[in-house]
N, C-alpha and C. Protein backbone atom coordinates (compact mmCIF):
# COMPACT_ATOMS: atom_id res chain seq x y z
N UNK A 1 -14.36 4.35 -30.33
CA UNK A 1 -15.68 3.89 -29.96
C UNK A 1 -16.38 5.02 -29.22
N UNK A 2 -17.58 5.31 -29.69
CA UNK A 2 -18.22 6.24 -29.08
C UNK A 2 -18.55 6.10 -27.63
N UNK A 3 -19.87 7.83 -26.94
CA UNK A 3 -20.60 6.90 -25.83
C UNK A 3 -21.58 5.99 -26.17
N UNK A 4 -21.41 5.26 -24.86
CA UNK A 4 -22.73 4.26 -25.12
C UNK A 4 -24.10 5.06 -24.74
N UNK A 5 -25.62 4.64 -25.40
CA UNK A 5 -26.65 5.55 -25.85
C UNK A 5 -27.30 5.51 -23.62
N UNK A 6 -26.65 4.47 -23.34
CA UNK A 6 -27.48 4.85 -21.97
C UNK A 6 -26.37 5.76 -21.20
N UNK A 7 -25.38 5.54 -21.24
CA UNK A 7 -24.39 6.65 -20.51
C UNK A 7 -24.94 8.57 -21.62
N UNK A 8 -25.30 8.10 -22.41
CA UNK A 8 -25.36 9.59 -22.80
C UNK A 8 -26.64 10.31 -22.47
N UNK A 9 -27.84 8.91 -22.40
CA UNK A 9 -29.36 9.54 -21.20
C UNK A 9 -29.07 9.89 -20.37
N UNK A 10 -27.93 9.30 -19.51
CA UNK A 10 -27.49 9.73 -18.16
C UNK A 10 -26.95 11.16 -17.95
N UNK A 11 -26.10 11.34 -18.86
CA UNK A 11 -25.10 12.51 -19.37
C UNK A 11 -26.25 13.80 -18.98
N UNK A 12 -27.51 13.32 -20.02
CA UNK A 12 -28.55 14.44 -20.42
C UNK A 12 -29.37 14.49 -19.33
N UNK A 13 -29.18 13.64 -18.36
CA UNK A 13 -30.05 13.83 -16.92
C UNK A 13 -31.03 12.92 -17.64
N UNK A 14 -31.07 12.00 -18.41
CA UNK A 14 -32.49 11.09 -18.40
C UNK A 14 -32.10 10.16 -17.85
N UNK A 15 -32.46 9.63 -16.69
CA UNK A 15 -32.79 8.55 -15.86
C UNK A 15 -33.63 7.56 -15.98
N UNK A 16 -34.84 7.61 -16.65
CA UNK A 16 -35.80 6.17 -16.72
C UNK A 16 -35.77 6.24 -18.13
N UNK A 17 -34.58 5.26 -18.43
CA UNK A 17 -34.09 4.69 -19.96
C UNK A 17 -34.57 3.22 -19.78
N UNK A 18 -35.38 2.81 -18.71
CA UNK A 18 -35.86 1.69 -19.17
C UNK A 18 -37.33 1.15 -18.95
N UNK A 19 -38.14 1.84 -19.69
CA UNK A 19 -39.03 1.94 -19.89
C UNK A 19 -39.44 1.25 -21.94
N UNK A 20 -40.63 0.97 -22.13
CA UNK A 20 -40.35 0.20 -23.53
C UNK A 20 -40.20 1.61 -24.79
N UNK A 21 -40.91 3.08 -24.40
CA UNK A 21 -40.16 3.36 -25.39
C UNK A 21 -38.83 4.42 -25.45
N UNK A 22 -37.79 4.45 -24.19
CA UNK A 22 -36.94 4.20 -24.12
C UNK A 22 -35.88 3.14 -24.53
N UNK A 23 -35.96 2.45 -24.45
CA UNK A 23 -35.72 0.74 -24.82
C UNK A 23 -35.73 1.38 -26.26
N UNK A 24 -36.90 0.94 -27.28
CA UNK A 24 -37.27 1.58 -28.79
C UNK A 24 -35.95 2.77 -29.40
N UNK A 25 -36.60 3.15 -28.91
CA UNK A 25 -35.79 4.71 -28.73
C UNK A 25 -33.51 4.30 -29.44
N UNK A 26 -33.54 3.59 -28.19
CA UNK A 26 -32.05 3.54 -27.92
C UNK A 26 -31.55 2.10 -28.95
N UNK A 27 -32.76 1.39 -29.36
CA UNK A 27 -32.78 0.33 -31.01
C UNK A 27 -32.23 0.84 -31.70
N UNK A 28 -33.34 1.98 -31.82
CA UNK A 28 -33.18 2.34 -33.02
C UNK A 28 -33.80 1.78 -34.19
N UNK A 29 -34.63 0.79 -34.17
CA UNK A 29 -34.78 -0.52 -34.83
C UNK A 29 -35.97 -0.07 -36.11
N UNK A 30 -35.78 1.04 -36.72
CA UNK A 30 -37.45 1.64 -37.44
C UNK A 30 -36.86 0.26 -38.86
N UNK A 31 -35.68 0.38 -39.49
CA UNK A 31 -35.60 -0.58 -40.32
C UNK A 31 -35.65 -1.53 -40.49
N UNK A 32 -35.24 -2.44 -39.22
CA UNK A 32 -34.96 -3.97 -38.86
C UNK A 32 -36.02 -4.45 -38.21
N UNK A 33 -37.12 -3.68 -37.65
CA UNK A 33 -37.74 -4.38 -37.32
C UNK A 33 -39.29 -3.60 -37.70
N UNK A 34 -40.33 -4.47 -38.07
CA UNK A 34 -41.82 -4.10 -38.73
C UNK A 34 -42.10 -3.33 -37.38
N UNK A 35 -42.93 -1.84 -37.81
CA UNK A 35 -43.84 -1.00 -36.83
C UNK A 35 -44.54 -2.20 -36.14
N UNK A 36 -45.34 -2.93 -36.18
CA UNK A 36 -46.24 -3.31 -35.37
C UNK A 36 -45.53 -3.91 -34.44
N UNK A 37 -44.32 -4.63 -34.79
CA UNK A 37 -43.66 -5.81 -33.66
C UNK A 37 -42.83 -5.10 -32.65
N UNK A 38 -42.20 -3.47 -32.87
CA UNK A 38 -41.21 -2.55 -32.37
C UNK A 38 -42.04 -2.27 -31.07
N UNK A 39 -43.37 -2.37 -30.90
CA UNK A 39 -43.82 -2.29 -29.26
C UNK A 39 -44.08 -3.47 -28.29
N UNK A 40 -44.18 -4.49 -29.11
CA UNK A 40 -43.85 -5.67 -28.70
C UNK A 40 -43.17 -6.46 -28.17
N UNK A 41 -41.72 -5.74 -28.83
CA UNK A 41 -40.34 -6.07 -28.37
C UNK A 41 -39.73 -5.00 -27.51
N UNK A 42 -40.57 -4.24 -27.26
CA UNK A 42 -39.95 -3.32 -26.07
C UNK A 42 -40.55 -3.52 -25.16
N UNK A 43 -41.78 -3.82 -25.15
CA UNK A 43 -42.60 -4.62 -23.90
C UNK A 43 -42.43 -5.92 -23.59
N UNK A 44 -41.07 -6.66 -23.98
CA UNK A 44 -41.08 -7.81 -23.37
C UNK A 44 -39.77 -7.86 -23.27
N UNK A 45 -39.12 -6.47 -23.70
CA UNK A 45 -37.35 -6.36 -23.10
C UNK A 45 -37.60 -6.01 -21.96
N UNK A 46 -38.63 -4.79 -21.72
CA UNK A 46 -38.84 -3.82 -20.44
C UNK A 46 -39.24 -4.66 -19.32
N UNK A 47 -39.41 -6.32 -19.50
CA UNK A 47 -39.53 -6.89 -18.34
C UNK A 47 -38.59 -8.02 -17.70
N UNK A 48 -37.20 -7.90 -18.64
CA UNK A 48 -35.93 -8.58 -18.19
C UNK A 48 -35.12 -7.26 -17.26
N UNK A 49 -34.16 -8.13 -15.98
CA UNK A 49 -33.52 -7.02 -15.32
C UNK A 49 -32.91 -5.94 -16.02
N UNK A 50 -32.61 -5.25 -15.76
CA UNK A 50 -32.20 -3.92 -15.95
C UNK A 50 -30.64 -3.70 -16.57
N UNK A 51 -29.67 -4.89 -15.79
CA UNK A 51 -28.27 -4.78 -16.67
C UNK A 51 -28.02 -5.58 -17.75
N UNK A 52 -29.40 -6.43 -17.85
CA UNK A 52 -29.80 -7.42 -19.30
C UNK A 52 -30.37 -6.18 -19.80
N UNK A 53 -30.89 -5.96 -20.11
CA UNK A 53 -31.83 -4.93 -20.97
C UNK A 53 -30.56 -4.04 -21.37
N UNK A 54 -29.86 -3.52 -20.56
CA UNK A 54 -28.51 -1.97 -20.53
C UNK A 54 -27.48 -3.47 -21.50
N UNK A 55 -27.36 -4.59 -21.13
CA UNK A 55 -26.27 -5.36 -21.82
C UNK A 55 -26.44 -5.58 -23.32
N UNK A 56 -28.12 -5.86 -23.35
CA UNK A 56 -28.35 -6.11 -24.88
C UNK A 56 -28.73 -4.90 -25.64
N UNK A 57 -28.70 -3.82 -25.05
CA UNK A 57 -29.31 -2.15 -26.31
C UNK A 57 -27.92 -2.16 -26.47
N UNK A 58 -26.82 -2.02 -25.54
CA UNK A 58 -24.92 -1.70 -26.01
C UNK A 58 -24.30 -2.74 -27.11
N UNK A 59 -24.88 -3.82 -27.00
CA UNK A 59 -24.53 -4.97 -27.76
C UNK A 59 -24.91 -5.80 -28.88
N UNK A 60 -26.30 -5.85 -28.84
CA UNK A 60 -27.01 -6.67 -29.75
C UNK A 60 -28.05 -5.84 -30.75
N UNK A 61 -28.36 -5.94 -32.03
CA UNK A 61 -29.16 -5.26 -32.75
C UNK A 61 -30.62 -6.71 -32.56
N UNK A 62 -31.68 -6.50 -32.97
CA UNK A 62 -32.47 -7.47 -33.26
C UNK A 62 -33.12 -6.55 -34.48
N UNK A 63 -33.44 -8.18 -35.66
CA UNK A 63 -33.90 -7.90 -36.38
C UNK A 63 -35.23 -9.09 -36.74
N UNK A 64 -36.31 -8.30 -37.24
CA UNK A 64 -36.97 -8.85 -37.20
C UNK A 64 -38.18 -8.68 -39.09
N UNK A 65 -37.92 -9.21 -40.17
CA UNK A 65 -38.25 -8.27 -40.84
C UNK A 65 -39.45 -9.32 -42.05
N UNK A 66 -40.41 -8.30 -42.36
CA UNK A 66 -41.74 -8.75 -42.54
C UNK A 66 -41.60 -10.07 -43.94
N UNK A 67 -42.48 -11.17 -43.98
CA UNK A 67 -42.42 -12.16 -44.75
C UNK A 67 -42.42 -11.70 -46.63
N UNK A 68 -43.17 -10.41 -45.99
CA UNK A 68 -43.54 -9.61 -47.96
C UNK A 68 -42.12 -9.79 -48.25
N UNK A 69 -41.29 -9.14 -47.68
CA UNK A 69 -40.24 -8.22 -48.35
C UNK A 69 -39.39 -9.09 -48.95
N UNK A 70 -38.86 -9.30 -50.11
CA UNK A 70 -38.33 -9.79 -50.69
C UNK A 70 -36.30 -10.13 -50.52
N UNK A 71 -36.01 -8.95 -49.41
CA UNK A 71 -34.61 -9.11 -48.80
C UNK A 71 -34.33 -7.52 -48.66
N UNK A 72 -33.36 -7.60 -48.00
CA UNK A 72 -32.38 -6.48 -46.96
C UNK A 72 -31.14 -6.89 -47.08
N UNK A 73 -30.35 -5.67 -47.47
CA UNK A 73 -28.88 -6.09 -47.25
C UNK A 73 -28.29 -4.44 -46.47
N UNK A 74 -27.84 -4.90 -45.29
CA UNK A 74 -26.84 -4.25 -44.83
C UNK A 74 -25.39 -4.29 -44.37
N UNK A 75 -24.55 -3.47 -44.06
CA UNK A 75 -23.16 -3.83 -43.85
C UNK A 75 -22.58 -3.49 -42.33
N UNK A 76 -22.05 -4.11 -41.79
CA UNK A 76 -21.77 -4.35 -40.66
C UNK A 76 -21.02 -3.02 -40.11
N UNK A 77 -20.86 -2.09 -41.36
CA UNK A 77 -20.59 -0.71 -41.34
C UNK A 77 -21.43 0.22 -40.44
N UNK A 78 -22.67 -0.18 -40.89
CA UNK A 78 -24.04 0.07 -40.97
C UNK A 78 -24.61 1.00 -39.57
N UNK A 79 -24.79 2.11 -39.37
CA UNK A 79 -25.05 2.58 -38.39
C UNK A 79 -25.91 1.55 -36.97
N UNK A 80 -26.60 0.55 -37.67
CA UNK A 80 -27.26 -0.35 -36.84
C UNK A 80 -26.25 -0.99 -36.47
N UNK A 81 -25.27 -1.19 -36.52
CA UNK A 81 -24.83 -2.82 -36.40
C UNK A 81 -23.33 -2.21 -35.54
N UNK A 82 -22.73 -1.09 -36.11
CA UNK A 82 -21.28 -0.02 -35.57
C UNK A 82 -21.29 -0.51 -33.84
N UNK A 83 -20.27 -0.72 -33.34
CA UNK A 83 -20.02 -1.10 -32.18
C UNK A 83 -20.75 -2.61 -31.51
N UNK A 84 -21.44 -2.96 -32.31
CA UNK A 84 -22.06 -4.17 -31.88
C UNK A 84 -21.66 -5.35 -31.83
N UNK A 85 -21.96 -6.75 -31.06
CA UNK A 85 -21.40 -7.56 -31.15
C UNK A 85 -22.06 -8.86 -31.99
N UNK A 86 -23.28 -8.36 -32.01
CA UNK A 86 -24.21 -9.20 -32.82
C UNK A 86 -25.54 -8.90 -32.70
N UNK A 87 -26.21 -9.66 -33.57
CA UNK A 87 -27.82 -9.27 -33.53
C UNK A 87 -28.88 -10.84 -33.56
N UNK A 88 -29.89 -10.53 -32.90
CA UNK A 88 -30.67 -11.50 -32.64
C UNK A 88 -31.76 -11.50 -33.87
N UNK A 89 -31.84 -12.57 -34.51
CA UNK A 89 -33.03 -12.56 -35.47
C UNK A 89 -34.05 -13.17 -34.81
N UNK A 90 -35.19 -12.58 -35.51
CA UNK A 90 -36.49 -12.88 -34.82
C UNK A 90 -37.46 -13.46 -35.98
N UNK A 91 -37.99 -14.63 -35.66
CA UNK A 91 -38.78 -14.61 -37.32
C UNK A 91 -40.28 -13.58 -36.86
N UNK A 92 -40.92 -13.48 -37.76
CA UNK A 92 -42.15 -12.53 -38.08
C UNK A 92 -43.36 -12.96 -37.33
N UNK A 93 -43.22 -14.34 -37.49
CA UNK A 93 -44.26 -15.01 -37.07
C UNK A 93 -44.93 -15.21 -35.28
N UNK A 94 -43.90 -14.93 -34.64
CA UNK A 94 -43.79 -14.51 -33.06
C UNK A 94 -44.87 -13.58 -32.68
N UNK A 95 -45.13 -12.38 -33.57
CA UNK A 95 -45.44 -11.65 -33.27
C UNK A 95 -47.31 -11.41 -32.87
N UNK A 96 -47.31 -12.74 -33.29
CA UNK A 96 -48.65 -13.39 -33.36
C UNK A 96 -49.37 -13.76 -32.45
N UNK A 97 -47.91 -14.20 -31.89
CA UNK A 97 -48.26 -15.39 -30.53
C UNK A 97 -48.99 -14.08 -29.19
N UNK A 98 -49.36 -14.81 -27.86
CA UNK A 98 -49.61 -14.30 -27.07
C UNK A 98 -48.38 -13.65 -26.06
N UNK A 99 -48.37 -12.66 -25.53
CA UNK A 99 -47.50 -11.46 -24.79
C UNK A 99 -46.35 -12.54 -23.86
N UNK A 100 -47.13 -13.11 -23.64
CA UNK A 100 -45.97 -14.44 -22.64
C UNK A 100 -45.11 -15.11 -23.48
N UNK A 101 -46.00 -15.64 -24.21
CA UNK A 101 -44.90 -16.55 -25.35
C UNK A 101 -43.95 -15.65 -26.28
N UNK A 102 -44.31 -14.21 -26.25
CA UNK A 102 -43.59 -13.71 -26.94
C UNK A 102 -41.85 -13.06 -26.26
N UNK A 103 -42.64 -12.59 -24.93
CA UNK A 103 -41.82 -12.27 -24.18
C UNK A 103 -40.62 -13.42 -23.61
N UNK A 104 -41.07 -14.97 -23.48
CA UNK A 104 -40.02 -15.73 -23.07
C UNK A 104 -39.44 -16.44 -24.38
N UNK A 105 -39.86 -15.98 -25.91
CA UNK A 105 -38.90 -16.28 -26.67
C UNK A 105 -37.70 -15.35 -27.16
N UNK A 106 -38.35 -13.92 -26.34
CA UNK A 106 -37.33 -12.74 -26.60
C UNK A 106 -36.44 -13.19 -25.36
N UNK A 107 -36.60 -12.99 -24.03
CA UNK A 107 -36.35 -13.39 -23.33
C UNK A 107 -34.98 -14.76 -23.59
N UNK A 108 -35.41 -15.74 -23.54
CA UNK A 108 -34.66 -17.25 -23.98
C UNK A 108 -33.17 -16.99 -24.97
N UNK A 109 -33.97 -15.88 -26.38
CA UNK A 109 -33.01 -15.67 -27.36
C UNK A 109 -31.58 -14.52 -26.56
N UNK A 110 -32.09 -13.70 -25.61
CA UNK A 110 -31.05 -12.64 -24.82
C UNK A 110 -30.63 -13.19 -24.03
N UNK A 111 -31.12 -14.77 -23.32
CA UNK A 111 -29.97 -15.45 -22.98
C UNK A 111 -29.17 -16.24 -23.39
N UNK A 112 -29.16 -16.78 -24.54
CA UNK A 112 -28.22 -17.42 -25.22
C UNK A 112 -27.31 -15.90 -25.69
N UNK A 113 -27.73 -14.79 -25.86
CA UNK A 113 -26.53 -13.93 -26.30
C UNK A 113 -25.60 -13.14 -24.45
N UNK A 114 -26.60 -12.91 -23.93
CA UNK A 114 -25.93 -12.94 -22.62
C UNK A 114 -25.06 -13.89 -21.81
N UNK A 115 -24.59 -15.30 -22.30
CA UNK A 115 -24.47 -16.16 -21.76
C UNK A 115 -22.95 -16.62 -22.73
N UNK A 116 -23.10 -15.83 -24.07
CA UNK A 116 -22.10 -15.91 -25.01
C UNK A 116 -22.39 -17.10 -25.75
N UNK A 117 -23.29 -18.04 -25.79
CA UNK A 117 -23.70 -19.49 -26.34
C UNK A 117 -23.26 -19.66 -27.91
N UNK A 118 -22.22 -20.17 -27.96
CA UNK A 118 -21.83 -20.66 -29.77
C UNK A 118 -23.05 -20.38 -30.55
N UNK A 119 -22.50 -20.24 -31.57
CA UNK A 119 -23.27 -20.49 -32.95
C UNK A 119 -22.58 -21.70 -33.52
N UNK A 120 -23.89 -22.24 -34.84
CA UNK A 120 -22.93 -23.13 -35.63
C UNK A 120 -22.71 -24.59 -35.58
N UNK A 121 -21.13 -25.17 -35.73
CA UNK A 121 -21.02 -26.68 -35.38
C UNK A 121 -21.14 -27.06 -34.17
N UNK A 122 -20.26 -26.11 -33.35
CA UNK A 122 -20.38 -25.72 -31.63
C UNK A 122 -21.28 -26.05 -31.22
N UNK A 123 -22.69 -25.09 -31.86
CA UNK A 123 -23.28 -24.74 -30.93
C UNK A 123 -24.53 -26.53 -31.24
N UNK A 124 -24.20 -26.94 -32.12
CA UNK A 124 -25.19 -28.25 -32.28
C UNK A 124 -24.45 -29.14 -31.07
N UNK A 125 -23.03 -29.40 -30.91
CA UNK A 125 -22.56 -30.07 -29.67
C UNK A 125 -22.71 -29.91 -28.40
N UNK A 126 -23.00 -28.96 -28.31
CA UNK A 126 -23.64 -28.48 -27.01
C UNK A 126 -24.85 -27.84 -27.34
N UNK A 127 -25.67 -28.21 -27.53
CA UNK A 127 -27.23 -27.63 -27.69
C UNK A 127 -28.08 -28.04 -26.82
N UNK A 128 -28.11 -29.05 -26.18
CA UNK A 128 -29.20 -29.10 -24.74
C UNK A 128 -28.64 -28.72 -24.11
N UNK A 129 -27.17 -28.80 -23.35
CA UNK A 129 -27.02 -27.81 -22.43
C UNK A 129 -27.43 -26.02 -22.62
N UNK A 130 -27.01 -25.58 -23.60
CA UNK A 130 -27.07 -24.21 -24.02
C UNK A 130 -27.94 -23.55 -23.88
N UNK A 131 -29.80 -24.72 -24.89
CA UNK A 131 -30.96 -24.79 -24.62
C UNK A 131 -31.46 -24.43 -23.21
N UNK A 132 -31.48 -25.46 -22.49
CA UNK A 132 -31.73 -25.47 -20.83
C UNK A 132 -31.65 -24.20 -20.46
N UNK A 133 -30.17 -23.88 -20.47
CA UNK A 133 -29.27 -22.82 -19.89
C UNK A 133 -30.42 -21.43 -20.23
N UNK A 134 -30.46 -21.15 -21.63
CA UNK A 134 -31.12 -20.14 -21.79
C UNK A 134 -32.62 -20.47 -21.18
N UNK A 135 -33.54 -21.64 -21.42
CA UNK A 135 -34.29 -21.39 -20.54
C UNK A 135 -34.75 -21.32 -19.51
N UNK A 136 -33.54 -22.02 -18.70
CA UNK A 136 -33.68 -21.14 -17.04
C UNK A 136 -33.23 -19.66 -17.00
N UNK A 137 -32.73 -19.34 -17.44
CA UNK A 137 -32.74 -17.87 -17.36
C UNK A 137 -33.98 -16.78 -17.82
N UNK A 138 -34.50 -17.55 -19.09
CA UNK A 138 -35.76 -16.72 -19.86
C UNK A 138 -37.15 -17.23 -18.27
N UNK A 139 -36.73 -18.01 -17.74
CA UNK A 139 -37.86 -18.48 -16.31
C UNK A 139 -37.27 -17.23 -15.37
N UNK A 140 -36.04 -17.74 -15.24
CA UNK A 140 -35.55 -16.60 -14.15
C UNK A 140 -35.86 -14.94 -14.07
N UNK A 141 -36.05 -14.85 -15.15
CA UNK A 141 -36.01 -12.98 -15.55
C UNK A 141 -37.66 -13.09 -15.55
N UNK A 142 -38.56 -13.62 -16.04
CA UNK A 142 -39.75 -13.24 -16.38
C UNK A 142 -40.38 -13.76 -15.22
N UNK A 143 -40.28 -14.87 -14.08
CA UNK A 143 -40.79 -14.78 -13.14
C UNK A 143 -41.28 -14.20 -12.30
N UNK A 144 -40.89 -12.71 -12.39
CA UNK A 144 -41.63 -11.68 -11.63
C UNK A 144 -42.91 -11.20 -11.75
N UNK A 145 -43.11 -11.23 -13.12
CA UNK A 145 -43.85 -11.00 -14.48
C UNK A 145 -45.01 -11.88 -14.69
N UNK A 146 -44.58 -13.12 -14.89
CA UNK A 146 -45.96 -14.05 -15.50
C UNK A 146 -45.67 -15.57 -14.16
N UNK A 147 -46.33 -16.15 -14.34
CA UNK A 147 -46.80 -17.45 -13.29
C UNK A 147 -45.33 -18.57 -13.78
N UNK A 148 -44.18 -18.69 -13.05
CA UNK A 148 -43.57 -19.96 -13.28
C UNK A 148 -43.79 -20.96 -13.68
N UNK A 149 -45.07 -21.88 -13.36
CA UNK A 149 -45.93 -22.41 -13.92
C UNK A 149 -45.88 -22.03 -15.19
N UNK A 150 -46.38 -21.32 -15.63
CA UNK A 150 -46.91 -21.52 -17.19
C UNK A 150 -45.23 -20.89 -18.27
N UNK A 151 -44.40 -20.28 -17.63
CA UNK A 151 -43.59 -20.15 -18.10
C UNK A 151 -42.41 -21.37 -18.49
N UNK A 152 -42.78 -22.49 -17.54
CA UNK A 152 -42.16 -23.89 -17.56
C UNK A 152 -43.04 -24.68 -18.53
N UNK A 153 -44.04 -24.40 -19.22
CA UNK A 153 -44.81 -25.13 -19.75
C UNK A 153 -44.44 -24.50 -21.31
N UNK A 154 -43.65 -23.21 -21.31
CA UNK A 154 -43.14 -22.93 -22.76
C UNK A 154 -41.82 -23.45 -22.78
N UNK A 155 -41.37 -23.76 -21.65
CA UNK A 155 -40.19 -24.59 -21.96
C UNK A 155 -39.99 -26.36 -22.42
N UNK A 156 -41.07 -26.71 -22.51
CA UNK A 156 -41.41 -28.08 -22.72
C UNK A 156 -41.19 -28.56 -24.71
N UNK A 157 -42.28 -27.47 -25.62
CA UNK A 157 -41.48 -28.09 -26.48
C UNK A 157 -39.99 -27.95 -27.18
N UNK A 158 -39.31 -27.19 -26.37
CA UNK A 158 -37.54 -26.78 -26.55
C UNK A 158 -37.24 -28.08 -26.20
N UNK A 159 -38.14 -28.91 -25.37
CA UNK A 159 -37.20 -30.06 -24.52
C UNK A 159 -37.63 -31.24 -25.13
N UNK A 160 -39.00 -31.16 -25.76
CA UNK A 160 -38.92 -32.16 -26.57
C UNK A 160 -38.33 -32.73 -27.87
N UNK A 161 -37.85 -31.35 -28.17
CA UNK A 161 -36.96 -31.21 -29.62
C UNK A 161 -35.69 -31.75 -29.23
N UNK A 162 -35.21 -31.45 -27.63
CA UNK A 162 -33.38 -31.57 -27.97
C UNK A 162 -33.52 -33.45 -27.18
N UNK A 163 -34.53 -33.96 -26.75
CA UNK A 163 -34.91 -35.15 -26.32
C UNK A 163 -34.94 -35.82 -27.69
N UNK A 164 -35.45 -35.57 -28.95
CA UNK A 164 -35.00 -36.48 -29.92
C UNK A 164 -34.41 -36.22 -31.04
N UNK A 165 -33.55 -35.05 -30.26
CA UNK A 165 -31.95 -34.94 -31.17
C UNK A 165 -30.93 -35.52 -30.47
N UNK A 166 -30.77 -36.14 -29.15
CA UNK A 166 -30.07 -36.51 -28.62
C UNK A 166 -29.74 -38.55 -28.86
């Protein structure tokens, strides 16, 4: 296993690796994810703490890839994906939304992978807890950032969904 890409900024004397296009940068993401959404998603990583942000560039790929395209196939070989533990899909359509909503669904999704949250049959048995879980954390991290208030008010329809799946 190689170095990891922030121990090797460090190595090179770069110190502010977390900045959004630092963040970009250390993706890597020009394939997996559409130009327009790649500043998007670094401006709403660049405002989760700092060993979230360092936990998910070492760990997680996100992909995010445009409605045209007809499919992508890569292999877990794959220079994107090599040392990783998984990747967050993003649908296209996010990218639409406003900077808050975008940021606490990036946000929400890095805590269900920070938190280790099942996939799957699992993860339907425990899905309001899991739910919750990630969105107190996507509140917790972005609170610095945007009004609690309104960040609790994107957590409402997550809660109305697992209220009548339950």
């Amino acid at each position: 296993m190689g170095e990891s890409k922030t121990k090797q900024l460090k190595r090179e004397g770069i110190d502010k690796f977390h900045t959004p296009e630092m963040i970009d940068y250390m993706f890597n993401s020009a394939e997996l994810v559409p130009p327009y959404a790649r500043g998007l998603l670094s401006n709403s990583l660049v405002l989760l703490p700092e060993e979230i942000i360092d936990f998910i560039v070492e760990n997680y790929v996100f992909i995010s890839r445009d409605e045209e395209e007809c499919g992508s196939q890569w292999t877990f070989n794959s220079v994107h994906f090599k040392d990783k533990k998984g990747f967050i899909l993003l649908a296209t359509k996010i990218w639409k939304k406003k900077s808050i909503e975008i940021a606490f669904i990036i946000a929400h999704e890095v805590a269900h992978a920070f938190k280790k949250h099942k996939t799957g049959v699992i993860a339907l048995k425990q899905g309001t807890k899991q739910e919750k879980e990630a969105n107190r954390l996507a509140v917790k991290w972005l609170s610095k950032h945007y009004k609690k208030k309104s960040l609790m008010k994107l957590c409402k329809p997550v809660n109305k969904i697992l209220k009548r799946a339950e």
